[in-house]
C-alpha atoms as a PDB file:
ATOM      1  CA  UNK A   1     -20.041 158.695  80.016  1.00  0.00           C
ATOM      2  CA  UNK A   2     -20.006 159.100  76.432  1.00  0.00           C
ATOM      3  CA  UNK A   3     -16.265 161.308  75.417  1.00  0.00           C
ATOM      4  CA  UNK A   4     -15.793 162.030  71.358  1.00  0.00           C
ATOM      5  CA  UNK A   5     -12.111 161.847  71.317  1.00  0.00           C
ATOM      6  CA  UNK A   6      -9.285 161.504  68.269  1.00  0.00           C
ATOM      7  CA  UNK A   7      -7.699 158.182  68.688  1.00  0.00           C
ATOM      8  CA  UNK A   8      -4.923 156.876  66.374  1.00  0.00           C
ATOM      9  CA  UNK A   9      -6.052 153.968  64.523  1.00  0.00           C
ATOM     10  CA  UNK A  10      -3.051 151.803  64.437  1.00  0.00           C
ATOM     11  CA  UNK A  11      -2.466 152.446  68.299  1.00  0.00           C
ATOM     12  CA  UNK A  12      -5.796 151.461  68.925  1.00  0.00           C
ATOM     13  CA  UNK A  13      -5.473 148.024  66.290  1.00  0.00           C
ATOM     14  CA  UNK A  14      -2.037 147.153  67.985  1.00  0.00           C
ATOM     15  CA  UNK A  15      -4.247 147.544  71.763  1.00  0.00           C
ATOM     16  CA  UNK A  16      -6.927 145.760  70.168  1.00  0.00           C
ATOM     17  CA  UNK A  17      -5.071 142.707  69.135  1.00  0.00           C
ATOM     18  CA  UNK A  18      -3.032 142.825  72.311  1.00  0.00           C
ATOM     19  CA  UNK A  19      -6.201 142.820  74.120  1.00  0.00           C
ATOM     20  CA  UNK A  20      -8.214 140.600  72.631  1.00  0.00           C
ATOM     21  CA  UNK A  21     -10.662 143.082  72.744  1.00  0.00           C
ATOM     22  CA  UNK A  22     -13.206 143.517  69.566  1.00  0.00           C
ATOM     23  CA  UNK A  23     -14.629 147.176  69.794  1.00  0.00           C
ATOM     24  CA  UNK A  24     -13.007 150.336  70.391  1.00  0.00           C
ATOM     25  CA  UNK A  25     -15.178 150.652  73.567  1.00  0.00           C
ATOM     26  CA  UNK A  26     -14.179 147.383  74.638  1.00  0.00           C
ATOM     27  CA  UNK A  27     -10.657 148.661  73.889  1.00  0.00           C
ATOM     28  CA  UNK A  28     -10.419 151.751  74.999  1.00  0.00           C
ATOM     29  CA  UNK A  29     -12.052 150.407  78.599  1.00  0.00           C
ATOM     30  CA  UNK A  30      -9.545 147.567  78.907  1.00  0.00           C
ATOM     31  CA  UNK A  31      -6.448 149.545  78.107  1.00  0.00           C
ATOM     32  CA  UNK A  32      -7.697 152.066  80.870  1.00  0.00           C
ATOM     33  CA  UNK A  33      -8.490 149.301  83.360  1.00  0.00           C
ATOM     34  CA  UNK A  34      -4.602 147.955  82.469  1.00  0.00           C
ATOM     35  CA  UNK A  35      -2.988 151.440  83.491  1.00  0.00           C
ATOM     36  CA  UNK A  36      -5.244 151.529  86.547  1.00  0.00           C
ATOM     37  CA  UNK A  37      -4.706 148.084  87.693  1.00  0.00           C
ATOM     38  CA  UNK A  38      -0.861 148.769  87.177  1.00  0.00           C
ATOM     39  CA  UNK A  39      -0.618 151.719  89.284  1.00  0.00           C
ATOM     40  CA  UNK A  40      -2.429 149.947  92.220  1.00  0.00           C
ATOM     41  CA  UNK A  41       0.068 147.584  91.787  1.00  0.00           C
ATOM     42  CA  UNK A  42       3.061 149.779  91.311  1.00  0.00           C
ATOM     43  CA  UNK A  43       1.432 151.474  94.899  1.00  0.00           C
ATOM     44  CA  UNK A  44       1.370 148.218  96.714  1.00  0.00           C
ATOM     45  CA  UNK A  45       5.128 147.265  95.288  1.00  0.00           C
ATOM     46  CA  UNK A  46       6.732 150.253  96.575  1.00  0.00           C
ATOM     47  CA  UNK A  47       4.463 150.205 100.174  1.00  0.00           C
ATOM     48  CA  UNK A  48       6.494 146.402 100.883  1.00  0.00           C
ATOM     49  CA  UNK A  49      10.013 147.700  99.332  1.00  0.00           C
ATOM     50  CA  UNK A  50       9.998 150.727 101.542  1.00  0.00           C
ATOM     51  CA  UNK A  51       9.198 148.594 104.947  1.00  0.00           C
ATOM     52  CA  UNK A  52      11.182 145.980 106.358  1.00  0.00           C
ATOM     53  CA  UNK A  53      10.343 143.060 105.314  1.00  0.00           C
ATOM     54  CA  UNK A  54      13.138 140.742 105.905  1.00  0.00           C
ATOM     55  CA  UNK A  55      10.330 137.945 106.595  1.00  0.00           C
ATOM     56  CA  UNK A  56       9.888 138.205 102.536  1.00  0.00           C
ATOM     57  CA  UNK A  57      13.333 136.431 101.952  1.00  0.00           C
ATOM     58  CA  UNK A  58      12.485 133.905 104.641  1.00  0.00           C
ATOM     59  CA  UNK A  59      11.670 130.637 102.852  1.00  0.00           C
ATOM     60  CA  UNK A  60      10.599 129.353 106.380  1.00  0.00           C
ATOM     61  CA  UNK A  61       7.827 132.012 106.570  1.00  0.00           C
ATOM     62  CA  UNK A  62       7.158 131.981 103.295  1.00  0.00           C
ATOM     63  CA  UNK A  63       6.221 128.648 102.006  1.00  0.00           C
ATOM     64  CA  UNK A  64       3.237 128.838 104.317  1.00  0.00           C
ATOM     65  CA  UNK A  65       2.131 132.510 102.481  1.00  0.00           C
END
């Protein structure tokens, strides 16, 4: 999908670099993908911390996770 947007040009440098990324596509894409993998993981954090999962703290259990 092809979006003409305003971007700041030192945010987008500092996300570059942070990236590793070497186009503003590439950039832009990765720096989305970041936010959306983070939420997923956020999503999945607070799913275990709201259950009881005293089996977590086991070291018993869990050296064979």
């Amino acid at each position: 999908m092809r979006t003409v947007i305003d971007v700041d040009k030192d945010l987008l440098e500092l996300a570059r670099q942070e990236l590793g990324t070497l186009t503003t596509k590439e950039t832009v894409n990765a720096a989305l993908k970041k936010i959306a993998e983070r939420a997923s993981r956020r999503e999945a954090f607070e799913y275990w911390r709201t259950r009881d999962n005293t089996d977590l703290l086991d070291q018993k259990i869990m050296k064979h996770a």
